[in-house]
C-alpha atoms as a PDB file:
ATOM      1  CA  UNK A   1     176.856 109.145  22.273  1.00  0.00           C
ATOM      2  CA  UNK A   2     177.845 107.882  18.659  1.00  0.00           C
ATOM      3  CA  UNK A   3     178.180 103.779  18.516  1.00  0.00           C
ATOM      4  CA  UNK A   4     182.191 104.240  18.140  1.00  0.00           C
ATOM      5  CA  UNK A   5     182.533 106.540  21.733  1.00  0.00           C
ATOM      6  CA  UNK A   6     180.513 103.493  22.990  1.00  0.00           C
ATOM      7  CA  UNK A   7     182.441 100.564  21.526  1.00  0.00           C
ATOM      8  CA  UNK A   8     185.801 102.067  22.756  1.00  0.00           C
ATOM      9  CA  UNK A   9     184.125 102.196  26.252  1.00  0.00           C
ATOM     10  CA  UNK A  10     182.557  99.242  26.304  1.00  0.00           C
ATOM     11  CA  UNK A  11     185.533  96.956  27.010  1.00  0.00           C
ATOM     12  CA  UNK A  12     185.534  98.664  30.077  1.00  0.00           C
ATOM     13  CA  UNK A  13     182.312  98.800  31.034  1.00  0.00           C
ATOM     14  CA  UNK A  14     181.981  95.056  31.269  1.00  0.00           C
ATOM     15  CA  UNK A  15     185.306  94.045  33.343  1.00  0.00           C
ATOM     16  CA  UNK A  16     183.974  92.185  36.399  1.00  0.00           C
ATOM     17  CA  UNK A  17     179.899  92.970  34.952  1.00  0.00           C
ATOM     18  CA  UNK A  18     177.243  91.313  37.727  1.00  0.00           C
ATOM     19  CA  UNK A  19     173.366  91.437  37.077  1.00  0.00           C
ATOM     20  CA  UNK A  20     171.457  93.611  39.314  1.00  0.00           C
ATOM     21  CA  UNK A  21     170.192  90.964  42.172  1.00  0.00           C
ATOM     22  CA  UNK A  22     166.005  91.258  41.247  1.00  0.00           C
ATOM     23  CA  UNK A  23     167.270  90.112  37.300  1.00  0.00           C
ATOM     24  CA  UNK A  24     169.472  87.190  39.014  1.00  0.00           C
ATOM     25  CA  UNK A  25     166.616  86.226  40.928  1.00  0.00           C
ATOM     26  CA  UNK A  26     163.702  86.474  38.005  1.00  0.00           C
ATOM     27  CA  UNK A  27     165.780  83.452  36.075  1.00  0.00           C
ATOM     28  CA  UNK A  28     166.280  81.192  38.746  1.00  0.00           C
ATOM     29  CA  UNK A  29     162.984  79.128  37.759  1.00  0.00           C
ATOM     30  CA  UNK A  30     163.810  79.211  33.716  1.00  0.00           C
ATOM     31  CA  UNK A  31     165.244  76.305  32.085  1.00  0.00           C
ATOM     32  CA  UNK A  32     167.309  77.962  29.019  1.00  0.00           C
ATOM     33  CA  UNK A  33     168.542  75.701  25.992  1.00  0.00           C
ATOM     34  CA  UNK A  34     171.389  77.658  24.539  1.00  0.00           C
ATOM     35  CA  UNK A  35     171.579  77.283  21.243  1.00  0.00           C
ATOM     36  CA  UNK A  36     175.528  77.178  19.663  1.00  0.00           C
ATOM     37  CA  UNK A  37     177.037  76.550  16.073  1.00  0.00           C
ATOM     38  CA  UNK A  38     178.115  78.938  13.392  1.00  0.00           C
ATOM     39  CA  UNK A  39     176.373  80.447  10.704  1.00  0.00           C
ATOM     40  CA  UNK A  40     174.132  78.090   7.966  1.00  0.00           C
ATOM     41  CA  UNK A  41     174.319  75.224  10.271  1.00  0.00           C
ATOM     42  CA  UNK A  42     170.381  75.370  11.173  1.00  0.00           C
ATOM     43  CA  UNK A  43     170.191  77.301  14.246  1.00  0.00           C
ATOM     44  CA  UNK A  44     167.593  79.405  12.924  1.00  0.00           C
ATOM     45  CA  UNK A  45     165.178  76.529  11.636  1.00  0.00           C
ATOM     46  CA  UNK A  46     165.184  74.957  15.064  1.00  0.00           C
ATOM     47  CA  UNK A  47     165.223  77.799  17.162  1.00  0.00           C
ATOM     48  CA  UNK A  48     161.647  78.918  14.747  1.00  0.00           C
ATOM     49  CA  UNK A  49     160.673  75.489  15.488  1.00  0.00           C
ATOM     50  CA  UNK A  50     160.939  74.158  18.668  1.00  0.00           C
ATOM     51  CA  UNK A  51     157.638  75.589  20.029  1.00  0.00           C
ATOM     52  CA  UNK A  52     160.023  77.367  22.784  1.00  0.00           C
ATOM     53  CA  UNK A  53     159.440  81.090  23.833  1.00  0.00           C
ATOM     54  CA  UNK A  54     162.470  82.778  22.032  1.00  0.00           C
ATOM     55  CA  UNK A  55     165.243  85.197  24.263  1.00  0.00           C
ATOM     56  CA  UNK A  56     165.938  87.484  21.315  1.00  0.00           C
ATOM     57  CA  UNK A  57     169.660  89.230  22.936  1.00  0.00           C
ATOM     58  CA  UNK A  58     170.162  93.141  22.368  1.00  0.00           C
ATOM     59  CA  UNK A  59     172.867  93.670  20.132  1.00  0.00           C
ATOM     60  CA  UNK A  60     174.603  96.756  18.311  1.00  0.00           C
ATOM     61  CA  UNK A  61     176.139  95.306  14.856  1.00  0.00           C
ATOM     62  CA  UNK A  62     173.559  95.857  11.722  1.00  0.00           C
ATOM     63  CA  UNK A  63     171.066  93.391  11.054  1.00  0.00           C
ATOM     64  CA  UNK A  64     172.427  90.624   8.133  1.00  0.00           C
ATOM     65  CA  UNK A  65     169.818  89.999   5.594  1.00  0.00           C
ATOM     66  CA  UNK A  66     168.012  87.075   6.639  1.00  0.00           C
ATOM     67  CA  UNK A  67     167.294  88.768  10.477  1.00  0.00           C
ATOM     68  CA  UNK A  68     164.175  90.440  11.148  1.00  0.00           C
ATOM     69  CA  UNK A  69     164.688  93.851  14.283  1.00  0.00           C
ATOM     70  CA  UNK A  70     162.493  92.110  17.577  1.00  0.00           C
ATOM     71  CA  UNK A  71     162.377  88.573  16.292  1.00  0.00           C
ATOM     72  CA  UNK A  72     165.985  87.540  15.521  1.00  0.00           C
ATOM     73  CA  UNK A  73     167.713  90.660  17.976  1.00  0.00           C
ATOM     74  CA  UNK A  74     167.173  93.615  19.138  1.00  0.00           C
ATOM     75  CA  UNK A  75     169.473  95.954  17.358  1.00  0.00           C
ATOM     76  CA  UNK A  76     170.331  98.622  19.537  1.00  0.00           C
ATOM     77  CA  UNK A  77     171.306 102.146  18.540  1.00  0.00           C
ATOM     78  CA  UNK A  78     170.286 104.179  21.577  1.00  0.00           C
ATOM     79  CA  UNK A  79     173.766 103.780  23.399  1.00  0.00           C
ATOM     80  CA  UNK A  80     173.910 106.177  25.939  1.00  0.00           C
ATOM     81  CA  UNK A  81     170.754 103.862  27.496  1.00  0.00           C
ATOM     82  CA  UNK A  82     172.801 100.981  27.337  1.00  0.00           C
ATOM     83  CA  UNK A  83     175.613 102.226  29.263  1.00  0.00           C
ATOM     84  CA  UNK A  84     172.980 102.872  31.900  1.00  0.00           C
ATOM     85  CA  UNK A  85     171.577  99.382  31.616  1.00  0.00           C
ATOM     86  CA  UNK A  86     175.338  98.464  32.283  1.00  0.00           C
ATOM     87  CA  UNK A  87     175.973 100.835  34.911  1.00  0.00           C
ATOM     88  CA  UNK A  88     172.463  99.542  36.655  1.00  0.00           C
ATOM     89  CA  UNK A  89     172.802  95.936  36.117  1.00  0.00           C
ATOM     90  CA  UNK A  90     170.175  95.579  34.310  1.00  0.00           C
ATOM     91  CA  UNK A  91     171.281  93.130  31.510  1.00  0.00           C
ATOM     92  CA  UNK A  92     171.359  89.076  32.391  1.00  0.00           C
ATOM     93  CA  UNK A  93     174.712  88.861  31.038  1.00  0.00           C
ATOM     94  CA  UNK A  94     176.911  90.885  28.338  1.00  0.00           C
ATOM     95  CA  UNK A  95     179.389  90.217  26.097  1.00  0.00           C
ATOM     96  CA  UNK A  96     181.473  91.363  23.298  1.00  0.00           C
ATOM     97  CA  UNK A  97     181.808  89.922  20.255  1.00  0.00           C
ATOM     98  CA  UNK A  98     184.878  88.211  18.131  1.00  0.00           C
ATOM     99  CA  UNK A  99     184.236  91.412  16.256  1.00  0.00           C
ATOM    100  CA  UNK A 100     184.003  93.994  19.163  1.00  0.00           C
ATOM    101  CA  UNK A 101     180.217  95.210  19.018  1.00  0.00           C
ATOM    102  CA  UNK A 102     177.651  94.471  22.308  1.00  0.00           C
ATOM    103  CA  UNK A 103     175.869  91.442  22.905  1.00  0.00           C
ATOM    104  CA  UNK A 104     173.566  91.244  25.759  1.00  0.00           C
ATOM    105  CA  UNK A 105     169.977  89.724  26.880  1.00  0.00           C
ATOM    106  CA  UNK A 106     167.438  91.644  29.149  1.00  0.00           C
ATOM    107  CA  UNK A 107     165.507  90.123  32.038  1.00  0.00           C
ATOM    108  CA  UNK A 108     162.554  91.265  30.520  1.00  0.00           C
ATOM    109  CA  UNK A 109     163.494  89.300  27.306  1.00  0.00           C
ATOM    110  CA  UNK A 110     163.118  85.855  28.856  1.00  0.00           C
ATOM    111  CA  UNK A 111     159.300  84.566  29.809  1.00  0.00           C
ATOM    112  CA  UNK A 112     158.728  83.997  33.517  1.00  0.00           C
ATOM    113  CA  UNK A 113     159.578  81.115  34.430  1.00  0.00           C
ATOM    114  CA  UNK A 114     159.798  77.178  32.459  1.00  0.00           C
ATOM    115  CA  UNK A 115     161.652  76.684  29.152  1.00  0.00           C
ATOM    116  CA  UNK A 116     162.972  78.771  26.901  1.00  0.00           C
ATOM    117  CA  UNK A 117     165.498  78.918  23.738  1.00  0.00           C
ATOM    118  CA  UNK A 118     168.247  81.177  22.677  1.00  0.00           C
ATOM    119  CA  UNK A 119     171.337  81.200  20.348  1.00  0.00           C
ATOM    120  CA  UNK A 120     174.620  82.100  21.947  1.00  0.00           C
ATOM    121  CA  UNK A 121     178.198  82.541  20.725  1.00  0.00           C
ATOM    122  CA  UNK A 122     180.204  79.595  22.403  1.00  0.00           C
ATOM    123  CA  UNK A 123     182.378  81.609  23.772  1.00  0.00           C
ATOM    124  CA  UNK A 124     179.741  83.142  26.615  1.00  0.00           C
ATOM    125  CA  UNK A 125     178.191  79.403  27.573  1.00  0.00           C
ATOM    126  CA  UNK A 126     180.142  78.923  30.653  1.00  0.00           C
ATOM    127  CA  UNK A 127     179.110  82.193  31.799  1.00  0.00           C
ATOM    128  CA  UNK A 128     175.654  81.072  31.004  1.00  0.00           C
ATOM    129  CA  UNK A 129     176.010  78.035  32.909  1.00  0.00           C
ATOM    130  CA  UNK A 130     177.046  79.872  36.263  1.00  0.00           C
ATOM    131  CA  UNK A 131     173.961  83.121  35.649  1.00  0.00           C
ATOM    132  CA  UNK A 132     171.466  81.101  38.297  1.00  0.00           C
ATOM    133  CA  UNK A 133     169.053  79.775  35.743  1.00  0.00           C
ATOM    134  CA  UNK A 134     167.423  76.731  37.042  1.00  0.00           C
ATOM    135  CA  UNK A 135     168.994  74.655  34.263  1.00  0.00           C
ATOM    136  CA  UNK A 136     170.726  75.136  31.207  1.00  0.00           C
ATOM    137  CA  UNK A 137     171.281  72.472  28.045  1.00  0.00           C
ATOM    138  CA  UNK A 138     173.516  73.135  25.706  1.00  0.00           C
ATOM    139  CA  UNK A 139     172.754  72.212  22.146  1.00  0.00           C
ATOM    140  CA  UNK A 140     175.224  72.529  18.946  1.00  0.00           C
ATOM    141  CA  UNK A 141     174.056  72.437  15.865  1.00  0.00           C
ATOM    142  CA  UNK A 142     175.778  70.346  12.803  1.00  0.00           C
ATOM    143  CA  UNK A 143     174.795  70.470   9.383  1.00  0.00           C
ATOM    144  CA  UNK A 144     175.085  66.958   7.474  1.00  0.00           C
ATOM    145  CA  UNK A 145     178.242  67.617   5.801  1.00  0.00           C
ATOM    146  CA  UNK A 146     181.116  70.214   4.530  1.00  0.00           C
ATOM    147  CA  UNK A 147     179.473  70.476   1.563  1.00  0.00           C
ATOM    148  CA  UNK A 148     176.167  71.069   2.543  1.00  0.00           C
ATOM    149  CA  UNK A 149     176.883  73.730   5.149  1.00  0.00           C
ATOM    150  CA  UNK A 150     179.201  75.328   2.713  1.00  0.00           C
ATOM    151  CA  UNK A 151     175.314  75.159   0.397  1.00  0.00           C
ATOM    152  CA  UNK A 152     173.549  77.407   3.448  1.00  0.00           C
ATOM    153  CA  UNK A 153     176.406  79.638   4.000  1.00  0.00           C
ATOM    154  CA  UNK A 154     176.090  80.944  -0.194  1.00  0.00           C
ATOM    155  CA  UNK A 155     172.608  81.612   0.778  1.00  0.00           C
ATOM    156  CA  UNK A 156     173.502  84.656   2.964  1.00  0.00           C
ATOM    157  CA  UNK A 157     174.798  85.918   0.058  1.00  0.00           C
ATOM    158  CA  UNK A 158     178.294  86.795   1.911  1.00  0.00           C
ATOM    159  CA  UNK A 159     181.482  88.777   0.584  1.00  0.00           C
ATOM    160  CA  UNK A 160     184.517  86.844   1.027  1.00  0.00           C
ATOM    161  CA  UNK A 161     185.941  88.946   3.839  1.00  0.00           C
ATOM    162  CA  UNK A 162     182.334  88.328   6.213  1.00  0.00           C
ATOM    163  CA  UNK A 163     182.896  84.365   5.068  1.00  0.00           C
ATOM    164  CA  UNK A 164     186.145  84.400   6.091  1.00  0.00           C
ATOM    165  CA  UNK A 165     185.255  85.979   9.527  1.00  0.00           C
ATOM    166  CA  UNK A 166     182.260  83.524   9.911  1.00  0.00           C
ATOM    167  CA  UNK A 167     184.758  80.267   9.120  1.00  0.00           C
ATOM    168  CA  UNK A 168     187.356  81.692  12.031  1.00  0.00           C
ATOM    169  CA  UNK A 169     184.058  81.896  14.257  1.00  0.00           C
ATOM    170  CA  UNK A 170     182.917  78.608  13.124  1.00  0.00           C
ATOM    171  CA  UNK A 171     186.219  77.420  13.900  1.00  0.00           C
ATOM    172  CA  UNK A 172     186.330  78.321  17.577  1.00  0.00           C
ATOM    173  CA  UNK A 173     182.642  77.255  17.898  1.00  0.00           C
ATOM    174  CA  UNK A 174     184.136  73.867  16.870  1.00  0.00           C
ATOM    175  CA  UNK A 175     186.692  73.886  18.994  1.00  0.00           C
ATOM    176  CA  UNK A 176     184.782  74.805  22.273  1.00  0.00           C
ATOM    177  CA  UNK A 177     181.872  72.536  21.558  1.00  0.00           C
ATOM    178  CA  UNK A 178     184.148  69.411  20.981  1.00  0.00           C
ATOM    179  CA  UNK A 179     185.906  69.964  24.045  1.00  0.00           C
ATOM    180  CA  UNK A 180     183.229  70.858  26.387  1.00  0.00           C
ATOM    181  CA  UNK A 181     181.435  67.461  28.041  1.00  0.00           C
ATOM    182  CA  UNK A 182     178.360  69.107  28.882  1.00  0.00           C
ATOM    183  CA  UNK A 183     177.527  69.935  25.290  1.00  0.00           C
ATOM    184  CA  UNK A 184     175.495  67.921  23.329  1.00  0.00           C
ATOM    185  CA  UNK A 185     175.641  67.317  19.522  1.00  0.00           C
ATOM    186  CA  UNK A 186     172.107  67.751  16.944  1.00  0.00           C
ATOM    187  CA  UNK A 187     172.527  66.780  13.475  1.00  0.00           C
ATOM    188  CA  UNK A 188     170.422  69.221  11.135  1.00  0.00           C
ATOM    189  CA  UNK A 189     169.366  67.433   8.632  1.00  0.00           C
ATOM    190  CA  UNK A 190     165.727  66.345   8.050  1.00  0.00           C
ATOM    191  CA  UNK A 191     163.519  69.319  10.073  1.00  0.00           C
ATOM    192  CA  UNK A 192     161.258  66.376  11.471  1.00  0.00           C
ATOM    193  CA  UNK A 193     164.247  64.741  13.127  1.00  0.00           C
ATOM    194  CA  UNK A 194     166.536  67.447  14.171  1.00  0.00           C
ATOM    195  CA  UNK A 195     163.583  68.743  15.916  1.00  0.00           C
ATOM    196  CA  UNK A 196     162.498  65.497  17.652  1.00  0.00           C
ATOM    197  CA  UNK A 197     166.312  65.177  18.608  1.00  0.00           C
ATOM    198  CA  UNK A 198     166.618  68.406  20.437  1.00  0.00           C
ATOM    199  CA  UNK A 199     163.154  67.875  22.653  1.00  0.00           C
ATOM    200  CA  UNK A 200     164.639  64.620  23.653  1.00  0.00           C
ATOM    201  CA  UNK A 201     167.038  66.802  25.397  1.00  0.00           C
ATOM    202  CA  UNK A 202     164.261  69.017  27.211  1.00  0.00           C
ATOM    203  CA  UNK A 203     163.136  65.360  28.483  1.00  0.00           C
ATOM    204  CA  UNK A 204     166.127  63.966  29.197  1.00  0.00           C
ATOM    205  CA  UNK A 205     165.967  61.211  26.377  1.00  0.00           C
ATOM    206  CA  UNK A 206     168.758  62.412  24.478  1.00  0.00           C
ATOM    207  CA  UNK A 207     169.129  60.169  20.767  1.00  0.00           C
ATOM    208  CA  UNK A 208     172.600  58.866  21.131  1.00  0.00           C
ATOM    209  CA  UNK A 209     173.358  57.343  17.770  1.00  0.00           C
ATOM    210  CA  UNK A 210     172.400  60.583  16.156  1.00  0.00           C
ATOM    211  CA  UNK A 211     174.703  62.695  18.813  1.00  0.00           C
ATOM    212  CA  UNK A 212     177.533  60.236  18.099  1.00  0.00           C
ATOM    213  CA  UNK A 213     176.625  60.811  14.334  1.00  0.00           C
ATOM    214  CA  UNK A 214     176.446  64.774  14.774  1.00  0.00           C
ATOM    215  CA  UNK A 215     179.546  65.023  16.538  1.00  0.00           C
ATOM    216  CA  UNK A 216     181.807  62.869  14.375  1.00  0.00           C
ATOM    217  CA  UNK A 217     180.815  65.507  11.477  1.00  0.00           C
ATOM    218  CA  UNK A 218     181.285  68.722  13.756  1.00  0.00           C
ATOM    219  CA  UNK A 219     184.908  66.377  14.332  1.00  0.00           C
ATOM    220  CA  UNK A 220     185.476  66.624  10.252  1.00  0.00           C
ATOM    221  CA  UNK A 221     184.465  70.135   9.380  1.00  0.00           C
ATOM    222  CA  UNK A 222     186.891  71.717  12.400  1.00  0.00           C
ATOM    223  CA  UNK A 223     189.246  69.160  10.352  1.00  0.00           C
ATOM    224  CA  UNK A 224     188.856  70.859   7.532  1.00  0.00           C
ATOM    225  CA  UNK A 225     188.673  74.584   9.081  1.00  0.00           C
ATOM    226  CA  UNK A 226     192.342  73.702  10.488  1.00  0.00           C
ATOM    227  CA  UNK A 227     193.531  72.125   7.320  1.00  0.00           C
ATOM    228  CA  UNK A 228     192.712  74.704   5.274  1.00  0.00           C
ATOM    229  CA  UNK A 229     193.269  77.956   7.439  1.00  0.00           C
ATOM    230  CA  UNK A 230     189.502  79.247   6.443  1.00  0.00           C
ATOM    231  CA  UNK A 231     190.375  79.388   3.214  1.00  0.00           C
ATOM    232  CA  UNK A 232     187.825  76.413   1.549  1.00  0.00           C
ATOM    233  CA  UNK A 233     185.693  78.501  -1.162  1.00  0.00           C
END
């Protein structure tokens, strides 16, 4: 099976999806920070740096520049074993992408039980939320300003059509984050800090002036992403 036969079944495959019961019941003792925020925000840095075992998801889009096969993702080419994994269950949860290609985390991908990290799309948190994991803490990651995020995006060395389609996904990462009262706001700015910041969370001593600061700039760059219709460069 070629990767387009899959991504035209796909879709399908995943209407009404439910884990196999033994992978439901091998997260119920894991407490999972999900990781959210679009790219050059700082995901990355903290995800590297918390000290955290890291759920790397399976995916089937090509690796950007910056990600490393195993340590970033698992980038997934073998497709008629993934419909299998479907078909069986097998997968924690699944999900496809603003831009239609598989993204999915194995059982075997998270550690056995205790804390543990990993960067989602916003879009798939509630379905995180209701998976059976024995807690989950949602984290979203602001950079200190327009200007400086705009700084980390050139970085990736993008073309202007994959910038545009990372400023619509920013955009509805904004929008979900801002509106959802269960998810909390880090400010990446100094590594020290941001990291202190996001293991208050794990400890339930979250820093509120820095959330209040965090969120009032994820407030201004969805501003911005509105005003401007993703076109700001």
């Amino acid at each position: 099976m070629d990767k387009q036969a899959f991504l035209e079944l796909f879709p399908e495959l995943v209407k009404n999806y439910r884990p196999a019961v033994d992978v439901l019941q091998k997260i119920g003792s894991i407490d999972l920070l999900i990781i959210i925020g679009p790219s050059g925000v700082g995901k990355t840095t903290v995800i590297r740096n918390i000290g955290l075992p890291f759920t790397a998801s399976d995916v089937t889009r090509s690796a950007r520049p910056e990600e490393v096969d195993g340590v970033d993702y698992h980038f997934r080419t073998d497709y008629g074993q993934i419909v299998n994994d479907i078909k069986g269950g097998r997968f924690v949860q699944i999900a496809v992408s603003p831009d239609g290609e598989f993204y999915a985390t194995r059982e075997s991908s998270y550690p056995p039980s205790g804390p543990a990290v990993m960067a989602v799309v916003a879009d798939v948190v509630p379905v995180f939320r209701r998976l059976g994991f024995n807690r989950t803490i949602s984290a979203f990651i602001t950079p200190p300003s327009f200007e400086e995020w705009m700084n980390r995006m050139k970085t990736h060395e993008l073309s202007s059509e994959q910038l545009v389609k990372r400023l619509v996904e920013a955009k509805r990462s904004l929008s979900f984050a801002l509106s959802d009262d269960q998810t909390h706001f880090i400010l990446s700015d100094e590594v020290g800090a941001t990291l202190a910041q996001t293991k208050g969370l794990l400890s339930a001593k979250p820093d509120l002036q820095r959330e209040e600061s965090a969120r009032d700039i994820a407030s201004q760059l969805l501003q911005r992403l509105e005003q401007n219709d993703a076109q700001l460069v």
